[in-house]
PDB file of N, CA and C in Angstrom:
ATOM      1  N   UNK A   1      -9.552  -5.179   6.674  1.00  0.00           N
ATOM      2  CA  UNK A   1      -9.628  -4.359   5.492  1.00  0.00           C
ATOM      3  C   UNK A   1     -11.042  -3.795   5.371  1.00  0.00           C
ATOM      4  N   UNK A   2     -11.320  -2.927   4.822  1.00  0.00           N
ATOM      5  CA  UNK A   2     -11.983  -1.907   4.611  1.00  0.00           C
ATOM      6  C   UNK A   2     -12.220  -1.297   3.527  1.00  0.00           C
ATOM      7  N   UNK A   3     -13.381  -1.893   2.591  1.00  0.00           N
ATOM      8  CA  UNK A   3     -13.774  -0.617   1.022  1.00  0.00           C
ATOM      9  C   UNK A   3     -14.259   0.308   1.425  1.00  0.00           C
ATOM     10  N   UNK A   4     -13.446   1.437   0.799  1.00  0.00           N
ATOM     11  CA  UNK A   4     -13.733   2.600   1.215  1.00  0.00           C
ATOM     12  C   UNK A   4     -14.274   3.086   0.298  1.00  0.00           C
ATOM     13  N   UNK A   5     -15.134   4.060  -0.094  1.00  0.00           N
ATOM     14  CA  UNK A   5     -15.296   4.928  -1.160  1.00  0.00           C
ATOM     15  C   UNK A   5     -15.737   6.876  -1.582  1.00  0.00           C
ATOM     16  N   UNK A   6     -15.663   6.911  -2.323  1.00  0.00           N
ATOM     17  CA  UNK A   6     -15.515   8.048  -2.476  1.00  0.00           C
ATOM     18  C   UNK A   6     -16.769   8.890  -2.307  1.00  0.00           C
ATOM     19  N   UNK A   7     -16.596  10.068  -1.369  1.00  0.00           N
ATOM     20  CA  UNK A   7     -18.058  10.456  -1.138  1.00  0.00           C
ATOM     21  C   UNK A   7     -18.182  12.124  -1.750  1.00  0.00           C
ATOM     22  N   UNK A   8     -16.685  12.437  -2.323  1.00  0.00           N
ATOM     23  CA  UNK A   8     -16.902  13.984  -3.222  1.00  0.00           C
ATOM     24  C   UNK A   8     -16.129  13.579  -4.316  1.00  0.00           C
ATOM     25  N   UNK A   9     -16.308  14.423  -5.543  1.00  0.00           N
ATOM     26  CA  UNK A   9     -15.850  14.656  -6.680  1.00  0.00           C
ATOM     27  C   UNK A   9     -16.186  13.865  -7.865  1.00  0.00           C
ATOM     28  N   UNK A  10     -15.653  13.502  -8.874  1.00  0.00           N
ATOM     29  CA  UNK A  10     -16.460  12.987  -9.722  1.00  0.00           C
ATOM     30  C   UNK A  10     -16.408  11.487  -9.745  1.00  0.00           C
ATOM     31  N   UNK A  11     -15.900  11.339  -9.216  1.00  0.00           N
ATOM     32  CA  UNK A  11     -15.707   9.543  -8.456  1.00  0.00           C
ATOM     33  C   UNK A  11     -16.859   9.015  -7.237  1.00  0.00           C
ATOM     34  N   UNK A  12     -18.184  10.201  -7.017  1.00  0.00           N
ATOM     35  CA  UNK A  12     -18.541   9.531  -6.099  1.00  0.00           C
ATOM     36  C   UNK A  12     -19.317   8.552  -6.070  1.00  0.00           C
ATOM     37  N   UNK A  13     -19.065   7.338  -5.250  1.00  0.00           N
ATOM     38  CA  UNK A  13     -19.406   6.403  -4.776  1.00  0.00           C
ATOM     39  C   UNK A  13     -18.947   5.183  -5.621  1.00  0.00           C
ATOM     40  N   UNK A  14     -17.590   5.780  -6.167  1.00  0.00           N
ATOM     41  CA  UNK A  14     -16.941   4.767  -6.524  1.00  0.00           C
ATOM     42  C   UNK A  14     -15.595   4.298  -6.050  1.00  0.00           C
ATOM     43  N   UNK A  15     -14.909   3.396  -5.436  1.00  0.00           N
ATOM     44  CA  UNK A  15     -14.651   2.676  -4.877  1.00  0.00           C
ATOM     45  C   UNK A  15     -13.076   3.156  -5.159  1.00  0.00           C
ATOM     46  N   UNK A  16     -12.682   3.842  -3.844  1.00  0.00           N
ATOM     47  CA  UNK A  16     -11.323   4.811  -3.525  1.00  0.00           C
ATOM     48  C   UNK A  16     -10.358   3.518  -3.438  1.00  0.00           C
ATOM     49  N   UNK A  17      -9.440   3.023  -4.993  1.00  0.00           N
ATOM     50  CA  UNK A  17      -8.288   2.433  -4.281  1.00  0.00           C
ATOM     51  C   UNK A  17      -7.126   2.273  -3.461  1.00  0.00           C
ATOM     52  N   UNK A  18      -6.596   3.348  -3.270  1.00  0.00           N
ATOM     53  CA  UNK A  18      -5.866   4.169  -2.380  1.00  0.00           C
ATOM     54  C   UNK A  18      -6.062   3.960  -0.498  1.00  0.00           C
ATOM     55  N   UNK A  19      -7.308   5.091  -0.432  1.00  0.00           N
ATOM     56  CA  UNK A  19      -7.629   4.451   0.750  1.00  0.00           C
ATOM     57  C   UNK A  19      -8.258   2.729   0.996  1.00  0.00           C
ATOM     58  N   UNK A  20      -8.648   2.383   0.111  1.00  0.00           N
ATOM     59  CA  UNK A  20      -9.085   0.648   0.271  1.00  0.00           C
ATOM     60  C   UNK A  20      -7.589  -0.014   0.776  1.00  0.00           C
ATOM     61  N   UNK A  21      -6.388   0.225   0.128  1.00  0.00           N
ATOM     62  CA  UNK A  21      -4.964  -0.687   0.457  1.00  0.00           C
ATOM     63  C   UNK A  21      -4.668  -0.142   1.420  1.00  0.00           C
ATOM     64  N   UNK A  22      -4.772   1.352   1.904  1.00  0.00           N
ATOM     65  CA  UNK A  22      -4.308   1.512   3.175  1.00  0.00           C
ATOM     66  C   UNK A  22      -4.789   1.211   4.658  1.00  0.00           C
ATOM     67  N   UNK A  23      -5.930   0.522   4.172  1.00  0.00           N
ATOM     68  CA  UNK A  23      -6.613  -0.309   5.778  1.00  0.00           C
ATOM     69  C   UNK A  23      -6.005  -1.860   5.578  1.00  0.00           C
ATOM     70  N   UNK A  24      -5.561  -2.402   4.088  1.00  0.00           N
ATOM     71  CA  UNK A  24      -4.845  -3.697   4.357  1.00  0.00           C
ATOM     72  C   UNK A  24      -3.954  -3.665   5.243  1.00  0.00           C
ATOM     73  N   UNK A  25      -4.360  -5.056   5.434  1.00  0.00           N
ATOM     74  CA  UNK A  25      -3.369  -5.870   6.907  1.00  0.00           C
ATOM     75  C   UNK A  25      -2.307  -6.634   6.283  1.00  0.00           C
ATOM     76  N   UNK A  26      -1.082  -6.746   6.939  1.00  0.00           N
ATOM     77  CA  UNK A  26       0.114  -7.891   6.044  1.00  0.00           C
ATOM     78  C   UNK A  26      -0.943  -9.459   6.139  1.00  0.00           C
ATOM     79  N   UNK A  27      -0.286  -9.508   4.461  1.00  0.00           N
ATOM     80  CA  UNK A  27      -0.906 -11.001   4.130  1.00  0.00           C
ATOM     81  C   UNK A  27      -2.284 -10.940   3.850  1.00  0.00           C
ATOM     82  N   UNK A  28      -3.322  -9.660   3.809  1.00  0.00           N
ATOM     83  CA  UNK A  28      -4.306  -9.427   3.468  1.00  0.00           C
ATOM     84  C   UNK A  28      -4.646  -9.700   1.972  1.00  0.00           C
ATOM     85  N   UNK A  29      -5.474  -9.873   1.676  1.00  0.00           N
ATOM     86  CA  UNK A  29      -6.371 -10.022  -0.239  1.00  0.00           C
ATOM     87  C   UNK A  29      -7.672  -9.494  -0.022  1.00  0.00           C
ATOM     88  N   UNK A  30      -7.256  -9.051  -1.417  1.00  0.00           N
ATOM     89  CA  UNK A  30      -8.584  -8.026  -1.843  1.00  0.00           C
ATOM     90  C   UNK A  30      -9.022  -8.277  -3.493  1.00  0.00           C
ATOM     91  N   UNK A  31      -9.665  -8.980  -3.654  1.00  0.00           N
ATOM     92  CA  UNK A  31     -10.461  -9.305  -4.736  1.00  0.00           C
ATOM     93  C   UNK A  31     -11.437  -8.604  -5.355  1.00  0.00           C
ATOM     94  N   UNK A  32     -11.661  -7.335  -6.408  1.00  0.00           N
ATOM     95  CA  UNK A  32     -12.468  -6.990  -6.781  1.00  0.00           C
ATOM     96  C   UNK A  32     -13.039  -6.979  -8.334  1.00  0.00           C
ATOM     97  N   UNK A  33     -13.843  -7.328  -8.745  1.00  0.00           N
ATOM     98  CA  UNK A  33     -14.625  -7.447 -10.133  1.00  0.00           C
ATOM     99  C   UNK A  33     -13.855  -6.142 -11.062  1.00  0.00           C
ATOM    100  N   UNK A  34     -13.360  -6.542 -12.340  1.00  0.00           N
ATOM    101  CA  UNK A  34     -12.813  -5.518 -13.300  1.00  0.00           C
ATOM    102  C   UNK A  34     -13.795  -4.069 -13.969  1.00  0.00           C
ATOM    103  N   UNK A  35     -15.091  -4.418 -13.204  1.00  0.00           N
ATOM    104  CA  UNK A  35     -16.083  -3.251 -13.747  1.00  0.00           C
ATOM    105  C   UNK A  35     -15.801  -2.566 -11.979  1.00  0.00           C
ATOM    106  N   UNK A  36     -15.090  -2.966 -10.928  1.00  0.00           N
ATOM    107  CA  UNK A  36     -15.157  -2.308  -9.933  1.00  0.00           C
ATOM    108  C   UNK A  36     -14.359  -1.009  -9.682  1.00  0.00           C
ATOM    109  N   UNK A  37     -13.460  -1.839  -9.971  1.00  0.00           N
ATOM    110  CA  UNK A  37     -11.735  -0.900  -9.925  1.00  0.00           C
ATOM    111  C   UNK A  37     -10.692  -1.238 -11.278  1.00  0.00           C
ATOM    112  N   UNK A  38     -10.232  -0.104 -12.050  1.00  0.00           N
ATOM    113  CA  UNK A  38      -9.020  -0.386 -12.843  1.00  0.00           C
ATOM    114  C   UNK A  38      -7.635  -1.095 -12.886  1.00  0.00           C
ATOM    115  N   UNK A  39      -7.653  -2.333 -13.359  1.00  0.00           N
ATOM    116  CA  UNK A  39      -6.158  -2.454 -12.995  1.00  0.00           C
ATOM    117  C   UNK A  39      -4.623  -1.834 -13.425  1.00  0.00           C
ATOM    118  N   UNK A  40      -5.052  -0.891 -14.724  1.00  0.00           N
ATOM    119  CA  UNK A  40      -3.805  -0.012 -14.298  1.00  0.00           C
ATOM    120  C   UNK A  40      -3.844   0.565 -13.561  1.00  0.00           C
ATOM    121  N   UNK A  41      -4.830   1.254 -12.932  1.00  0.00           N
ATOM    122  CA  UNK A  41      -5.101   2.005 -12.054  1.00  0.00           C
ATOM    123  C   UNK A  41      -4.590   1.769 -10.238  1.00  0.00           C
ATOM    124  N   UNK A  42      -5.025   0.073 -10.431  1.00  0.00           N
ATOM    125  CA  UNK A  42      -4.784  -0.662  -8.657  1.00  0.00           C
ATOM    126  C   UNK A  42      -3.280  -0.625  -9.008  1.00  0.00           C
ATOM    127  N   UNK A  43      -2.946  -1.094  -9.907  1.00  0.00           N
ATOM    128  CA  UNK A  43      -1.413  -1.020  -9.828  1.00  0.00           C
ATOM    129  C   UNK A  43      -0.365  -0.021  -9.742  1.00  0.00           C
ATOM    130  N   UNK A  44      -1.058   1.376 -10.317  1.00  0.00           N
ATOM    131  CA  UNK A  44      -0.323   2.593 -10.228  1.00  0.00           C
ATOM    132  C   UNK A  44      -0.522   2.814  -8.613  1.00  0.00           C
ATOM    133  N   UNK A  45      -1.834   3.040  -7.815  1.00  0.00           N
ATOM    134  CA  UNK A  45      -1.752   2.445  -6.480  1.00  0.00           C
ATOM    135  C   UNK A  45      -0.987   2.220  -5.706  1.00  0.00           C
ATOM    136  N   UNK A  46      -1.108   1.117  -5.843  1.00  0.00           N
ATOM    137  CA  UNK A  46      -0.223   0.415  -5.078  1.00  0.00           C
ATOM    138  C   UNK A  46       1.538   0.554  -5.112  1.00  0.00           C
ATOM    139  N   UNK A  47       1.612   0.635  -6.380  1.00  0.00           N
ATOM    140  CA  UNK A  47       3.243   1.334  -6.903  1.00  0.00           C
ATOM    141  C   UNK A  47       3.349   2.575  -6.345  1.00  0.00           C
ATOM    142  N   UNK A  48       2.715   3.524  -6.085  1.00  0.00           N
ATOM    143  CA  UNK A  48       2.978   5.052  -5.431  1.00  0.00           C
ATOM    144  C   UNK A  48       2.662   4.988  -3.626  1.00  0.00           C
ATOM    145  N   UNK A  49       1.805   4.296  -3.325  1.00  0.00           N
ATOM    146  CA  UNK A  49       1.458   3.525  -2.024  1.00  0.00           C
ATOM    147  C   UNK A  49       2.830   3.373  -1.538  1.00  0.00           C
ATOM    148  N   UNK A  50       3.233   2.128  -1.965  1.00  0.00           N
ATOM    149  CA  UNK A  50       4.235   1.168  -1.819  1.00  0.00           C
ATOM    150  C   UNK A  50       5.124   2.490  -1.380  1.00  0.00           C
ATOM    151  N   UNK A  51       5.510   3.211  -2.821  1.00  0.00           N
ATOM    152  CA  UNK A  51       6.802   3.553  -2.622  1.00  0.00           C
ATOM    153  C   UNK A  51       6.736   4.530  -1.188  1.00  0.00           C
ATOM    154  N   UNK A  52       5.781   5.264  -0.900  1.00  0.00           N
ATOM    155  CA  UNK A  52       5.504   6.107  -0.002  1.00  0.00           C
ATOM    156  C   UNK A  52       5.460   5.462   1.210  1.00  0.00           C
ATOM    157  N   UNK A  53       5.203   4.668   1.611  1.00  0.00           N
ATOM    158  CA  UNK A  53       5.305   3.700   2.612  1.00  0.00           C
ATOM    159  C   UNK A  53       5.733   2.837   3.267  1.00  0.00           C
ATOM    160  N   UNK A  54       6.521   2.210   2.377  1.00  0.00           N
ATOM    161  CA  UNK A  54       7.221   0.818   2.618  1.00  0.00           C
ATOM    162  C   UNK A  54       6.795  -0.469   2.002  1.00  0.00           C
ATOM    163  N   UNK A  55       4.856  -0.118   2.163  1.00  0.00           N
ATOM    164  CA  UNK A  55       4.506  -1.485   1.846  1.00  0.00           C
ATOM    165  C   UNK A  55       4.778  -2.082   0.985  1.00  0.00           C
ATOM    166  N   UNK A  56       4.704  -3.262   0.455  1.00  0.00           N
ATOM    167  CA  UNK A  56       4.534  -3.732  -0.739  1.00  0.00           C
ATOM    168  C   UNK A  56       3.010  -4.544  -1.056  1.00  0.00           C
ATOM    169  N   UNK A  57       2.876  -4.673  -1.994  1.00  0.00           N
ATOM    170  CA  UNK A  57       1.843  -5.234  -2.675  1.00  0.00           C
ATOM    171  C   UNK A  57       2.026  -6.142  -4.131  1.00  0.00           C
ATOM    172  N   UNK A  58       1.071  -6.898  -4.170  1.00  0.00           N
ATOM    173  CA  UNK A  58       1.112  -7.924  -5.399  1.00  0.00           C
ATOM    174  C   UNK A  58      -0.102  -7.854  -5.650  1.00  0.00           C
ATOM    175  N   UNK A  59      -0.553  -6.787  -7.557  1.00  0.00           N
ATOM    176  CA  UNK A  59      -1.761  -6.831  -7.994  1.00  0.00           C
ATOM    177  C   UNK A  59      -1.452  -7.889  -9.449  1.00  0.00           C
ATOM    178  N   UNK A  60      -2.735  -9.001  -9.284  1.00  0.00           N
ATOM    179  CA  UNK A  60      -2.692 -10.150 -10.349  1.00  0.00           C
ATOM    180  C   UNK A  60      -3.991  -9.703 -11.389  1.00  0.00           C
ATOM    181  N   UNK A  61      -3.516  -9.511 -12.582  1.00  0.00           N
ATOM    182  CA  UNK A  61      -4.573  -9.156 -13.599  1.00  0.00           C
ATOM    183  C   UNK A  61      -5.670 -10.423 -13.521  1.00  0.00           C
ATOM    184  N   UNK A  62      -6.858  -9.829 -14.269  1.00  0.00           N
ATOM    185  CA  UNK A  62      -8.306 -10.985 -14.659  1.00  0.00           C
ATOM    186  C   UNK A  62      -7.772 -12.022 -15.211  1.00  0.00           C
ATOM    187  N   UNK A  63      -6.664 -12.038 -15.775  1.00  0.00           N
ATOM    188  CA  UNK A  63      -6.521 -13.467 -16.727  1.00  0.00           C
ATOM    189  C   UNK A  63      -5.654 -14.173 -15.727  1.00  0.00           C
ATOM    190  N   UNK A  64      -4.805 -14.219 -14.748  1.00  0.00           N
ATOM    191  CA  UNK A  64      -4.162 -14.739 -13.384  1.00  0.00           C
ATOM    192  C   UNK A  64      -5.464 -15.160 -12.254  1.00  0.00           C
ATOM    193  N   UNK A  65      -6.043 -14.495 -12.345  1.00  0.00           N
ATOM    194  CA  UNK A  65      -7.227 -14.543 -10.994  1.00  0.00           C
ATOM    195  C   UNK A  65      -8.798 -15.046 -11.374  1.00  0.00           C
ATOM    196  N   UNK A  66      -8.575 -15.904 -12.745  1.00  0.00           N
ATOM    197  CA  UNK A  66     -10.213 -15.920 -12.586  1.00  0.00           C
ATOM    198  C   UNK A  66     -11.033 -14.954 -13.082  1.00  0.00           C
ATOM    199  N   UNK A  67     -10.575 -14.190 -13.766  1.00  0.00           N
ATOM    200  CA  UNK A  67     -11.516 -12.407 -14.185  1.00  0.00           C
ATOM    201  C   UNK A  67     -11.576 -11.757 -12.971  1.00  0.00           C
ATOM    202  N   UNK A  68     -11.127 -11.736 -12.058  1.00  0.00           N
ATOM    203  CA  UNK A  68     -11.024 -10.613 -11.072  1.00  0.00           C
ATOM    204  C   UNK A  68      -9.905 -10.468 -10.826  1.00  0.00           C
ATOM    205  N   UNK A  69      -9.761  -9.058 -10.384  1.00  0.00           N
ATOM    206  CA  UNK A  69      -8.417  -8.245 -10.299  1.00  0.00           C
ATOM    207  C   UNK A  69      -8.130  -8.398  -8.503  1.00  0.00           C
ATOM    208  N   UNK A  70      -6.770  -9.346  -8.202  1.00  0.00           N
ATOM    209  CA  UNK A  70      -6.669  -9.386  -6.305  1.00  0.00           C
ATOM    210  C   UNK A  70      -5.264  -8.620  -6.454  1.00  0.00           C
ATOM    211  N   UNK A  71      -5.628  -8.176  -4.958  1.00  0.00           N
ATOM    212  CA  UNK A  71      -4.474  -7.471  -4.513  1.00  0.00           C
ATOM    213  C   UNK A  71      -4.332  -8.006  -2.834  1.00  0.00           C
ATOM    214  N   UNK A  72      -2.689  -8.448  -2.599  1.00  0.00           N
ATOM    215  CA  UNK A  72      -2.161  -8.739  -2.012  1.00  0.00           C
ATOM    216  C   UNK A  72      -1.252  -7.901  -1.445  1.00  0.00           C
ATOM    217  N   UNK A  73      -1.114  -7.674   0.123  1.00  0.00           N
ATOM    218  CA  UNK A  73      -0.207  -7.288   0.922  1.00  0.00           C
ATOM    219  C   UNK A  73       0.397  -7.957   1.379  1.00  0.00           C
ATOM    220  N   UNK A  74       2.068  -7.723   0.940  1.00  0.00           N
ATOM    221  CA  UNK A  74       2.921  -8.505   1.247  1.00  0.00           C
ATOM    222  C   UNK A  74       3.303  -8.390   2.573  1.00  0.00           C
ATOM    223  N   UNK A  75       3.791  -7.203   2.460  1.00  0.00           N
ATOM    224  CA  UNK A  75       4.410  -6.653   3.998  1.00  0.00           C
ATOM    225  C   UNK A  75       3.807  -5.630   4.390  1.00  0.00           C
TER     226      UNK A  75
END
């Protein structure tokens, strides 16, 4: 896996969730701090990801994980 981030528009150099899940590996985790990445946001993600792809994913809110937001590739 691979953080990727954003190097144009008004997001830059903040931390592309999109491309970040698409370098996950099956069975991969990705743990990032709630000032890093949004979790409605990882979850809309991963839900439009998913559907486009096949993959699946499992994103666990701050109050499941310890205050950090993980994301899991299932398949």
């Amino acid at each position: 896996m691979e953080i990727i981030k954003h190097t144009s528009g008004k997001a830059i150099g903040q931390i592309s969730v999109r491309n970040t899940i698409a370098t996950m590996e099956r069975g991969e985790e990705w743990t990032a701090e709630p000032g890093d990445i949004k979790l409605g946001y990882a979850q809309v993600c991963c839900s439009q990801y998913g559907a486009e792809t096949g993959k699946q994913f499992h994103v666990s809110s701050p109050k499941e994980a310890n205050g950090r937001i993980t994301i899991k590739r299932i398949n």
